[in-house]
Protein backbone atom coordinates (compact mmCIF):
# COMPACT_ATOMS: atom_id res chain seq x y z
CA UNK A 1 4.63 -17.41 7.63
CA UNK A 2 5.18 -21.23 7.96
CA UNK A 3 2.31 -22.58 10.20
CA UNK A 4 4.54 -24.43 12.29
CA UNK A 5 7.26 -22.01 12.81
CA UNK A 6 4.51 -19.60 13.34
CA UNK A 7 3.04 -21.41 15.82
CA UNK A 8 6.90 -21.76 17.84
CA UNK A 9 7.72 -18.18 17.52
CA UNK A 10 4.77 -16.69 18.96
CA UNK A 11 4.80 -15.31 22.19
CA UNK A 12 2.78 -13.77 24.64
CA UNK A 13 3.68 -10.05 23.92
CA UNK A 14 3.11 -8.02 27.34
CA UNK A 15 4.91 -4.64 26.66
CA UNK A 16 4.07 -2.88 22.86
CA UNK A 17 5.02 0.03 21.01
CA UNK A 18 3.25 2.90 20.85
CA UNK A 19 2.38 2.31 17.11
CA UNK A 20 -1.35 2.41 15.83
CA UNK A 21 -3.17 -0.63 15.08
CA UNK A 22 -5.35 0.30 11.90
CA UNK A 23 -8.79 -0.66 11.80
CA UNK A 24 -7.98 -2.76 8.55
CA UNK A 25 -5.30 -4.94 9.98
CA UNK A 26 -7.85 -5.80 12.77
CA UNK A 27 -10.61 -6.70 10.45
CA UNK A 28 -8.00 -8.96 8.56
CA UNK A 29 -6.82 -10.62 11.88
CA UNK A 30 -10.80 -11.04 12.78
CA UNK A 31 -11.19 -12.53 9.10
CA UNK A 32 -8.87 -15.16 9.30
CA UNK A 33 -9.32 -16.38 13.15
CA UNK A 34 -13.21 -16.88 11.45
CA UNK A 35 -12.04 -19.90 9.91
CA UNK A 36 -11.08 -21.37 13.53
CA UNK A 37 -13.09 -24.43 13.89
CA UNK A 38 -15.76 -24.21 15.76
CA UNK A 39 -18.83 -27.08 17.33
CA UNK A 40 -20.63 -27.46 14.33
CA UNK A 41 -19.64 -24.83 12.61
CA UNK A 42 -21.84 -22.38 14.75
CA UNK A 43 -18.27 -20.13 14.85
CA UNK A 44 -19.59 -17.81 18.35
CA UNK A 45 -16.47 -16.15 18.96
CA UNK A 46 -17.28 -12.47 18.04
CA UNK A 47 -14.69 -9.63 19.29
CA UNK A 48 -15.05 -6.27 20.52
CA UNK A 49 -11.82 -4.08 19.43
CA UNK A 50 -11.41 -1.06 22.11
CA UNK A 51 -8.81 1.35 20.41
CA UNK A 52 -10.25 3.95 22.49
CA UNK A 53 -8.05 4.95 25.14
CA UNK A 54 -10.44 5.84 28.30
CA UNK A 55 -12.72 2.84 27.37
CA UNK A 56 -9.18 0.61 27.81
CA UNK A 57 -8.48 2.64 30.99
CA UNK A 58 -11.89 2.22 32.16
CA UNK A 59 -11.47 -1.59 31.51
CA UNK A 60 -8.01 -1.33 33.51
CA UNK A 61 -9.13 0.14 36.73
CA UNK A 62 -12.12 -1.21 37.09
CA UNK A 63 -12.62 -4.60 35.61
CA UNK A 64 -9.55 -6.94 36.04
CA UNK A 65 -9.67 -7.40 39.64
CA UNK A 66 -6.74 -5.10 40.85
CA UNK A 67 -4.22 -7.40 38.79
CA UNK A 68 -1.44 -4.89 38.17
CA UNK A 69 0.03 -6.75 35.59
CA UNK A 70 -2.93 -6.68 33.62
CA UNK A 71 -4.09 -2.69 34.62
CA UNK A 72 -0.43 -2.09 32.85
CA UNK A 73 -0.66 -4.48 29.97
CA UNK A 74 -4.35 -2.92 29.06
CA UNK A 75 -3.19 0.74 29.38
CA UNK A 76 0.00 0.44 27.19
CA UNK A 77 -1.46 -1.93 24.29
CA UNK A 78 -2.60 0.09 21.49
CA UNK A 79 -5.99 -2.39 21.01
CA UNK A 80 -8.00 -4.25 23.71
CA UNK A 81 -9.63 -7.28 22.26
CA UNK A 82 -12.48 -9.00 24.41
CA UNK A 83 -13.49 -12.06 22.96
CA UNK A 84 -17.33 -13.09 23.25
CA UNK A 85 -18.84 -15.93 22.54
CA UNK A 86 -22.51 -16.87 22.14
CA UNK A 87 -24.37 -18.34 24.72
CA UNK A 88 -25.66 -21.85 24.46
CA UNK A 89 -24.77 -22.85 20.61
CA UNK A 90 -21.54 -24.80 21.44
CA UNK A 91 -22.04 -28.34 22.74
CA UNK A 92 -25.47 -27.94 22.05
CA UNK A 93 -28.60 -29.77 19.76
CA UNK A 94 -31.10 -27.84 18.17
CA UNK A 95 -33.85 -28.62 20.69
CA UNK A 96 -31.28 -27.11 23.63
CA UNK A 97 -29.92 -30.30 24.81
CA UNK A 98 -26.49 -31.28 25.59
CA UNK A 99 -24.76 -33.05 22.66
CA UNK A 100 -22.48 -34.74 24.79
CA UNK A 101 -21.13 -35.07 28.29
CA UNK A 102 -19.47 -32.31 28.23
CA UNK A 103 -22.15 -29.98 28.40
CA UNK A 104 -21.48 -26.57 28.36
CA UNK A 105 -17.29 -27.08 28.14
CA UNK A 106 -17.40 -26.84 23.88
CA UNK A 107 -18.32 -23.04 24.42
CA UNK A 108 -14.36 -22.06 25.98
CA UNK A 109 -13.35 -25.12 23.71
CA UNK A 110 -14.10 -22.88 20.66
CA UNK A 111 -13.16 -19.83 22.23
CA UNK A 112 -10.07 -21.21 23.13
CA UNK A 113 -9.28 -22.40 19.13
CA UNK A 114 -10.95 -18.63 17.72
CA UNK A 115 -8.55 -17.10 20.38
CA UNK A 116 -5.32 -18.97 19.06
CA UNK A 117 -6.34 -18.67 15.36
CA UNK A 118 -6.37 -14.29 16.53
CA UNK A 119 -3.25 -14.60 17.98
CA UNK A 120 -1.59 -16.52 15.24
CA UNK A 121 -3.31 -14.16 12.52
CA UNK A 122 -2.02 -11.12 14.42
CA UNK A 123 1.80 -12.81 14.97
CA UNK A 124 1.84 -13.18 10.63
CA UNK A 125 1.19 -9.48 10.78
CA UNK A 126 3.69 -8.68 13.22
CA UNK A 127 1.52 -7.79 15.80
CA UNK A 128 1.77 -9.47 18.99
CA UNK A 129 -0.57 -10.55 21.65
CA UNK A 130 -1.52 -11.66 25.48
CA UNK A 131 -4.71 -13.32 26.47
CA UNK A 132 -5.40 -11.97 30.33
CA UNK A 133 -8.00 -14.04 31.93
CA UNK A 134 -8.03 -12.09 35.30
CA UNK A 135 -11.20 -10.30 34.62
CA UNK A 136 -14.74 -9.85 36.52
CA UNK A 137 -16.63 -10.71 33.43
CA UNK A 138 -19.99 -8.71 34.58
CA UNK A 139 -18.09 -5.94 34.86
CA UNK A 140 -16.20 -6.13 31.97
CA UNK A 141 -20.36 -6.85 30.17
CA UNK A 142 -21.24 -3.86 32.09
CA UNK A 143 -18.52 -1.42 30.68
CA UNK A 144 -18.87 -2.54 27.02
CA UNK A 145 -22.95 -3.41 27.23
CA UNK A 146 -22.55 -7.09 26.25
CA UNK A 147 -25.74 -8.61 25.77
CA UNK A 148 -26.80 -11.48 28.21
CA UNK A 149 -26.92 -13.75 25.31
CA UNK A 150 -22.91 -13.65 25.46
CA UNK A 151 -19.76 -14.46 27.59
CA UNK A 152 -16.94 -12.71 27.84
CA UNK A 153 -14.12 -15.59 26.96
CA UNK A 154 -10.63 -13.26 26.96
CA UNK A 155 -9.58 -10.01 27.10
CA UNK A 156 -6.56 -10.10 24.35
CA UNK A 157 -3.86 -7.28 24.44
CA UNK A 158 -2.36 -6.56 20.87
CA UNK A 159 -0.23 -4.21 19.56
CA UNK A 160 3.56 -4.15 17.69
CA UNK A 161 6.16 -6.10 20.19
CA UNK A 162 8.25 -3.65 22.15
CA UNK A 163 10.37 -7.08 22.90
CA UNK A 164 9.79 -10.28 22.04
CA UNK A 165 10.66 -12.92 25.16
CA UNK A 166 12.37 -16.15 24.47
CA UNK A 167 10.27 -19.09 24.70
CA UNK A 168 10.19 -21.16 27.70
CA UNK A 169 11.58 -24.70 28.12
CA UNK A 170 8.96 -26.98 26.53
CA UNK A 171 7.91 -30.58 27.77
CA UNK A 172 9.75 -33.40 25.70
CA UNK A 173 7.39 -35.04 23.20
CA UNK A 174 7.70 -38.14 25.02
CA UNK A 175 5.95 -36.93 28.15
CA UNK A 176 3.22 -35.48 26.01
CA UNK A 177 2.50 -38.44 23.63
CA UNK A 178 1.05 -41.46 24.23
CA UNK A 179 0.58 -43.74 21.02
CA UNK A 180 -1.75 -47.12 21.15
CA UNK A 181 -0.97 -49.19 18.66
């Protein structure tokens, strides 16, 4: 796959086969979202990979809030992906202090880029993907036994595309760049 075309042709995937996911293509997809960058290199996205249809169901009724779209998402996809990260590492100095002004923002900062670098990973393999953010994460910490010591960033749907939806109209590059010179 071409990076850039990769990262145009990727869609949110909301409706999936009913083919497996094998363990192996999962631990590649992990593999290479590990090289997502990452506040200094501390890399605290870590993913749970539910394959395990009553755990997803479990997930589905009683952890995203009601949100239909995401109860039908969860219980079709073939793999439920919820993305952790590790409390208290991104943004941070050794001594527990706040590296900048941004405090504690660097932690969904990285698990924003591990997420992407997952979703493009799975998209070379022909796998699509959703992140679903409509989630009560003590629940969802409850249900899997997350320890304290992590959040739960995403939950990430991924399976093989049933369809794959045109892309929506994109901003011009004009409104989106600004160049000083």
């Amino acid at each position: 796959m071409e990076l850039i075309k990769g990262i145009k042709e990727r869609r949110s995937t909301r409706k999936f086969t009913d083919q497996a996911v094998s363990e192996e293509e999962i631990r590649a997809i992990v593999g290479a979202a590990a090289y997502a960058p990452s506040w200094k290199n501390t890399q605290t996205a870590h993913y749970i990979a539910i394959i395990n249809q009553a755990k997803k169901q479990e997930i589905a009724d009683t952890c995203v809030m009601g949100f239909a779209g995401n109860q039908r998402i969860i219980g079709q996809a073939p793999v439920l992906i919820v993305e952790t990260t590790v409390n208290e590492r991104s943004g941070y100095e050794r001594d527990g202090s706040f590296s900048t002004s941004k405090g504690t923002h660097w932690q969904s900062y990285d698990a924003g880029l591990a997420g992407e670098a997952f979703c493009l990973a799975a998209w070379e393999k022909g796998l699509g993907t959703v992140f679903m953010g409509i989630f009560e994460e003590a629940k969802v910490k409850e249900a899997l036994q997350i320890p304290e010591t992590e959040s739960v960033s995403a939950l990430i749907a991924l399976g093989y595309p049933e369809e794959v939806p045109e892309a929506p109209k994109r901003k011009e590059t004009e409104l989106l760049l600004k160049i000083v010179k």
